[in-house]
Protein backbone atom coordinates (compact mmCIF):
# COMPACT_ATOMS: atom_id res chain seq x y z
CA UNK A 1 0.00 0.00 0.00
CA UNK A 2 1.56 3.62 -0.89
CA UNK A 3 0.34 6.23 1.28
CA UNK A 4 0.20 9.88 0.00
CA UNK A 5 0.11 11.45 4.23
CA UNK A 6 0.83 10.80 7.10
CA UNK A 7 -0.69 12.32 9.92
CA UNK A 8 1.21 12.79 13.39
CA UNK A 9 -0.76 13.51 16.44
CA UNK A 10 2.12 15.26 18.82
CA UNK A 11 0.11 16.67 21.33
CA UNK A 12 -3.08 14.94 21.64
CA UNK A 13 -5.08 16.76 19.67
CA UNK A 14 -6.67 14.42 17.80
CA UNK A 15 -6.58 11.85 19.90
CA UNK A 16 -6.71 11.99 23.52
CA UNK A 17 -4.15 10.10 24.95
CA UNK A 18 -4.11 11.21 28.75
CA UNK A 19 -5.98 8.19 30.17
CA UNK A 20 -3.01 5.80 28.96
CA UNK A 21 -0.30 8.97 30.08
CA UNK A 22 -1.45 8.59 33.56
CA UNK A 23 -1.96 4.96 33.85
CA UNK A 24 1.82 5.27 32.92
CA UNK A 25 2.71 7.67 35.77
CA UNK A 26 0.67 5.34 38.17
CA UNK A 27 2.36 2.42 37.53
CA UNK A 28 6.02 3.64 37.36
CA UNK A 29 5.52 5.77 40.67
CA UNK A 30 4.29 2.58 42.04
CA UNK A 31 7.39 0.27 41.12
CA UNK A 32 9.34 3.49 42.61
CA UNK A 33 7.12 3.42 46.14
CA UNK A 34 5.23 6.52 45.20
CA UNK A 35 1.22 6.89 44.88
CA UNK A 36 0.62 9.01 42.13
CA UNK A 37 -3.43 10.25 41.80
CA UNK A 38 -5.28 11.23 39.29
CA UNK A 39 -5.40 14.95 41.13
CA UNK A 40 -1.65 14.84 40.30
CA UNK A 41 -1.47 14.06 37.13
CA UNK A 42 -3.98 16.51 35.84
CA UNK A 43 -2.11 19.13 38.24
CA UNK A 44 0.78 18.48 36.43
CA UNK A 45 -0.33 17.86 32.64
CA UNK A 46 2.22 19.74 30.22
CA UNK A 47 4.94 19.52 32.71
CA UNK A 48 8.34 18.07 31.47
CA UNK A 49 9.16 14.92 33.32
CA UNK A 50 11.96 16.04 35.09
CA UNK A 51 9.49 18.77 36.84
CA UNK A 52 6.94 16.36 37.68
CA UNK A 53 9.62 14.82 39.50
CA UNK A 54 10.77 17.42 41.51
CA UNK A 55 7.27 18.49 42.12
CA UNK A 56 6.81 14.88 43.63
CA UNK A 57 9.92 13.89 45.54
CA UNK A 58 11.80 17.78 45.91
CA UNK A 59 14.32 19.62 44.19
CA UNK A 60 17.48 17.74 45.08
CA UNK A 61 16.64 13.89 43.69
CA UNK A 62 19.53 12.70 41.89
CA UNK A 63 19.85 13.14 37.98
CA UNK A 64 20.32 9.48 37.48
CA UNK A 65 16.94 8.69 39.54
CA UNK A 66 15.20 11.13 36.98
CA UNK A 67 17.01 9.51 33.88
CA UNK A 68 15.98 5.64 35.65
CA UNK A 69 12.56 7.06 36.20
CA UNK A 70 12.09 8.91 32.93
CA UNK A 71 13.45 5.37 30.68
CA UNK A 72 10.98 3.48 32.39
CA UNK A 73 7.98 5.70 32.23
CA UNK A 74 8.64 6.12 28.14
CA UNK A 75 8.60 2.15 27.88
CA UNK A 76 5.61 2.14 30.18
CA UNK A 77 4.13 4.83 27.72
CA UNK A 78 4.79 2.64 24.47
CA UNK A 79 3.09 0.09 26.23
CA UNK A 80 -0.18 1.97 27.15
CA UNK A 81 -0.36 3.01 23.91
CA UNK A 82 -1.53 0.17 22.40
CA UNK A 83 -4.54 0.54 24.92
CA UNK A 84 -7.69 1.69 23.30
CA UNK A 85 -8.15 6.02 23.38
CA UNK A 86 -10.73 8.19 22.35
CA UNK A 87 -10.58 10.84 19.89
């Protein structure tokens, strides 16, 4: 099949994806010992990762906890993504 487009949705425009983001942040923050709500996550919606972090656990948490954190919450991410969404 040659395709003539190809549309990427970047920012969840047209399709909403925050249902499978969160389910994401709940589960890593679990594996880490942290309860992440639903509260949270829409608190912190457009936040870079690193932020959400220190919004979480403080200011000084070490880089390489953000960068352990961050690699597992992307493959979580992949993973929820193949969960159903709404547009």
């Amino acid at each position: 099949m040659d395709y003539q487009a190809v549309i990427w949705d970047m920012d969840g425009i047209l399709v909403d994806t925050g249902d499978q983001h969160y389910l994401s942040w709940k589960e890593i923050s679990k594996s880490f010992g942290y309860d992440y709500t639903r509260e949270q996550f829409d608190s912190d919606f457009g936040m870079q990762n690193p932020d959400i972090l220190k919004r979480m656990l403080g200011d000084d948490i070490p880089v390489s906890f953000i960068e352990e954190f961050c690699e597992k919450r992307k493959i979580s991410s992949l993973r929820w993504s193949r969960a159903p969404c709404s547009p």
